[in-house]
C-alpha atoms as a PDB file:
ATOM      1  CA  UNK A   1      47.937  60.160 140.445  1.00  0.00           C
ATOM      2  CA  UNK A   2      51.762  61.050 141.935  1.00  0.00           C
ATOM      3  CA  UNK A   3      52.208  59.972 145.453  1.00  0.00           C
ATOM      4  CA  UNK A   4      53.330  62.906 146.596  1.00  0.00           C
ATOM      5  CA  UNK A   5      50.287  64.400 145.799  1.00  0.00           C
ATOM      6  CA  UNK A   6      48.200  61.371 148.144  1.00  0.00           C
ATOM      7  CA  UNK A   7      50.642  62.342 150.905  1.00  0.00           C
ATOM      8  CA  UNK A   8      50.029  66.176 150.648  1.00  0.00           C
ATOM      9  CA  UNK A   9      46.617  65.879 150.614  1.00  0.00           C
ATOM     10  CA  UNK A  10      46.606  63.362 153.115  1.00  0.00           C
ATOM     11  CA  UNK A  11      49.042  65.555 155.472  1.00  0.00           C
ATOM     12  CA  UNK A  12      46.225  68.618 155.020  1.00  0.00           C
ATOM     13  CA  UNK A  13      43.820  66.105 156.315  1.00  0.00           C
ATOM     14  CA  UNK A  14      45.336  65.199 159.127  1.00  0.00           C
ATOM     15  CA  UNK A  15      46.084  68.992 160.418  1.00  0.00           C
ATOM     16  CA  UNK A  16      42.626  69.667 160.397  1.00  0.00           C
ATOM     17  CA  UNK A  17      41.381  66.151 161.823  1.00  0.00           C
ATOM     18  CA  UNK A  18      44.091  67.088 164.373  1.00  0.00           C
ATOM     19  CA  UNK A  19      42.717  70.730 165.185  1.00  0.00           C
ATOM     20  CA  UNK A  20      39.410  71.055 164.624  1.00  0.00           C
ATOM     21  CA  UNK A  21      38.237  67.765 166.399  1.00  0.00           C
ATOM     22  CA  UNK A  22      41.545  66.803 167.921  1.00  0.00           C
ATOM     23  CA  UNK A  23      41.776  63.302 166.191  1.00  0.00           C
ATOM     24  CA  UNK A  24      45.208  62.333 165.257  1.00  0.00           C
ATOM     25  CA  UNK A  25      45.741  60.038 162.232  1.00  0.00           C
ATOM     26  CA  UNK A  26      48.217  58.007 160.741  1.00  0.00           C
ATOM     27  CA  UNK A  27      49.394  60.197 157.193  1.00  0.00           C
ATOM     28  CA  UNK A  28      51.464  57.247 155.802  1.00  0.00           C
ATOM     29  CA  UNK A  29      48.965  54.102 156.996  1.00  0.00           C
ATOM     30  CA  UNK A  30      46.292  56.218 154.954  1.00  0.00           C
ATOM     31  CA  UNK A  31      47.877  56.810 151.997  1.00  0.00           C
ATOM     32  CA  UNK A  32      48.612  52.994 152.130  1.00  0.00           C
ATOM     33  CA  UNK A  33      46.151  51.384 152.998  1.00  0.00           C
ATOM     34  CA  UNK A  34      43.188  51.171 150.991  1.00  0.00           C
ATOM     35  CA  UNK A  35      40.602  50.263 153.883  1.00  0.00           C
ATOM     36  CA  UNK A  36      42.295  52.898 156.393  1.00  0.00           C
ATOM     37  CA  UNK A  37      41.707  55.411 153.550  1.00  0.00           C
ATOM     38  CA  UNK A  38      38.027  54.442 153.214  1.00  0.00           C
ATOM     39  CA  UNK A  39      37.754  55.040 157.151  1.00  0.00           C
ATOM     40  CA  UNK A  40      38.900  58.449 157.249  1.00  0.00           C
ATOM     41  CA  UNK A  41      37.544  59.580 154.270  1.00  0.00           C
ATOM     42  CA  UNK A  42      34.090  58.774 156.330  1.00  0.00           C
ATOM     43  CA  UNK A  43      35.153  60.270 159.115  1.00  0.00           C
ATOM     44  CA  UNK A  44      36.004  63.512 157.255  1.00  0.00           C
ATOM     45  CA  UNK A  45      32.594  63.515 155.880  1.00  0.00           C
ATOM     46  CA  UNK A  46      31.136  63.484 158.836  1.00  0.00           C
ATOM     47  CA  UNK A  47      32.239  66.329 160.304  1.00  0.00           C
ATOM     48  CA  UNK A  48      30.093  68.356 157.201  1.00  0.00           C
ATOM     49  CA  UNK A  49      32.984  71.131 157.160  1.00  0.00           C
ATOM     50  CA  UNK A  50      33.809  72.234 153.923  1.00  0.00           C
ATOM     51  CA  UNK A  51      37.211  72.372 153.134  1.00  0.00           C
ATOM     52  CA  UNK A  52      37.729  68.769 155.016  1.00  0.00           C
ATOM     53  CA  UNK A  53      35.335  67.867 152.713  1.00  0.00           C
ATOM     54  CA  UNK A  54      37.132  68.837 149.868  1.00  0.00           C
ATOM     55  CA  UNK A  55      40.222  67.538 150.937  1.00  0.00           C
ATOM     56  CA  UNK A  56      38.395  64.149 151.252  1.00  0.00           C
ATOM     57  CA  UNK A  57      36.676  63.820 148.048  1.00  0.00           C
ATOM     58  CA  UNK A  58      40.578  64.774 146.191  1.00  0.00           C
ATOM     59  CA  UNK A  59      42.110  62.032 148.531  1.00  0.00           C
ATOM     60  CA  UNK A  60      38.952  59.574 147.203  1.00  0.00           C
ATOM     61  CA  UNK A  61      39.394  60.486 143.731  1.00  0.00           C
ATOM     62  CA  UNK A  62      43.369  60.176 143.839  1.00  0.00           C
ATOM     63  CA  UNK A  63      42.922  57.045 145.552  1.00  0.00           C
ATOM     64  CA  UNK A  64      40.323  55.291 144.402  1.00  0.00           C
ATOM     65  CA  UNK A  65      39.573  57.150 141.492  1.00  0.00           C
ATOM     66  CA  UNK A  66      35.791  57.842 142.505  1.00  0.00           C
ATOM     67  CA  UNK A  67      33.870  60.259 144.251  1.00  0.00           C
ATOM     68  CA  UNK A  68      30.790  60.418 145.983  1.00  0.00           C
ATOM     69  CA  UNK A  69      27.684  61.716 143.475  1.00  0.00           C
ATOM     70  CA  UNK A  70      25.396  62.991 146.138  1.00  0.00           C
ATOM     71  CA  UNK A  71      28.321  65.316 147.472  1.00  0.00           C
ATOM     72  CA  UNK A  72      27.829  69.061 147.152  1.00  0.00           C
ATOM     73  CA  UNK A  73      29.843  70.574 144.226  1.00  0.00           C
ATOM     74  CA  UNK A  74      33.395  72.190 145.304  1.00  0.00           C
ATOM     75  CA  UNK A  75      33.554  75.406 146.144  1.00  0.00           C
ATOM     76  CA  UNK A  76      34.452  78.194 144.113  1.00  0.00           C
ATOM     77  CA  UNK A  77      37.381  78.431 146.121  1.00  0.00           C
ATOM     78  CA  UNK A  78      40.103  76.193 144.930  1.00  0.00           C
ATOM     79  CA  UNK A  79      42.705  73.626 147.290  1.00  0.00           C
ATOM     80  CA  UNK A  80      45.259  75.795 146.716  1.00  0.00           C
ATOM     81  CA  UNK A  81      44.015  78.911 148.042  1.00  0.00           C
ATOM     82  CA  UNK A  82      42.150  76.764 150.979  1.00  0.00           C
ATOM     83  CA  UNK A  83      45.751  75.411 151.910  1.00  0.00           C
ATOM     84  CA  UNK A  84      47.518  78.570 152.045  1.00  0.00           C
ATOM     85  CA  UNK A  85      44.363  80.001 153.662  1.00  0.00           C
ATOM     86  CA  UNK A  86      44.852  76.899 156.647  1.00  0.00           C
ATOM     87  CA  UNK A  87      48.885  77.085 156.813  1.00  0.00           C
ATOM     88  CA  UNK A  88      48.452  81.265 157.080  1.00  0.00           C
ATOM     89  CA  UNK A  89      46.127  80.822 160.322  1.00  0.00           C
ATOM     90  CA  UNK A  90      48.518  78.416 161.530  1.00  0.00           C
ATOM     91  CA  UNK A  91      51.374  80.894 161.270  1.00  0.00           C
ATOM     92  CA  UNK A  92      49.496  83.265 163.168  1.00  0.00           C
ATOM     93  CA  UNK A  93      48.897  80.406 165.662  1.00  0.00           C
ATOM     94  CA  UNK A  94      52.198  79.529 166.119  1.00  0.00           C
ATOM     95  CA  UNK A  95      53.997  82.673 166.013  1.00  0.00           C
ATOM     96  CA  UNK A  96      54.065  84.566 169.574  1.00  0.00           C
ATOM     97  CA  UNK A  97      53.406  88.349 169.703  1.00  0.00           C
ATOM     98  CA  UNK A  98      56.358  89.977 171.198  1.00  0.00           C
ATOM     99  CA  UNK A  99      57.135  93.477 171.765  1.00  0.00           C
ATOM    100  CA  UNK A 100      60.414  94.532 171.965  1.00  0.00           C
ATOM    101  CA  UNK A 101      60.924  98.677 172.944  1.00  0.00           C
ATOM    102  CA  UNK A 102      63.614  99.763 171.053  1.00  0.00           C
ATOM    103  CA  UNK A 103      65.391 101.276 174.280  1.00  0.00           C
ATOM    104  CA  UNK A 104      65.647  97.611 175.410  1.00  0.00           C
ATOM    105  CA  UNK A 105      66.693  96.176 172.250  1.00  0.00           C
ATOM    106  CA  UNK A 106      69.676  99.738 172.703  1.00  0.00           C
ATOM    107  CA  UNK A 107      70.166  98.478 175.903  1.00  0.00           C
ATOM    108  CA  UNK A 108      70.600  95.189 175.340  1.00  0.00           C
ATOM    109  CA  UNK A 109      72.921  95.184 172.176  1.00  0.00           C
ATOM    110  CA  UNK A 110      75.479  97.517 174.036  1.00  0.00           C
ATOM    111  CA  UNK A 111      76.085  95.313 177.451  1.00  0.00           C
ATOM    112  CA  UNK A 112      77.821  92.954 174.712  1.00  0.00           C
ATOM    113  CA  UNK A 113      80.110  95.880 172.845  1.00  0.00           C
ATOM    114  CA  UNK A 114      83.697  95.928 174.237  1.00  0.00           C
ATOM    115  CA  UNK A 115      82.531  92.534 176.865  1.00  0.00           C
ATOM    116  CA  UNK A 116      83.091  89.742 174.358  1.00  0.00           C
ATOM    117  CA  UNK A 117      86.383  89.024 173.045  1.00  0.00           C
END
């Protein structure tokens, strides 16, 4: 059980707890604090979506060293391919479409030549 691996997991549940029903948590009080964990562990649970799921019984099980019996069995898909899966649709969140014509872009670079010294 390395901590960094509580916090990671922990961070992951936060983003989605953040996005998907726009709860914000504290990451380090969690991986602290034993009844905190418990708390949003349950709350993750409750919102019966998969990966969040998953995310919760790995914090449980790094935590506490237990998981939940009645719990559905993972997914084939594993954490890692579910995280770069989460931070790839943030990317495309986060990153703006622009379209630059390449006459602009011309245009623009050559105002500068011979003006800055």
């Amino acid at each position: 059980m390395s901590a960094t691996e509580k916090l990671s997991v922990a961070a992951l549940i936060g983003v989605i707890l953040r996005r998907r029903i726009n709860r914000t948590i504290d990451v380090k009080w969690l991986v602290e604090n034993d009844a905190y964990a418990r708390e949003i562990i349950k709350i993750s649970r409750e919102q019966k979506l998969e990966d969040l799921n998953e995310y919760a019984d790995h914090l449980e099980k790094l935590t506490f060293g237990e998981s939940k019996p009645n719990m559905a069995p993972a997914p084939a898909q594993s954490m890692e391919d579910t995280a770069k899966a989460d931070i790839h649709e943030w990317l495309k969140e986060t990153e703006p479409e622009v379209e630059e014509k390449e006459d602009d872009a011309v245009l623009d670079a050559s105002k500068y030549i011979g003006g800055l010294r």
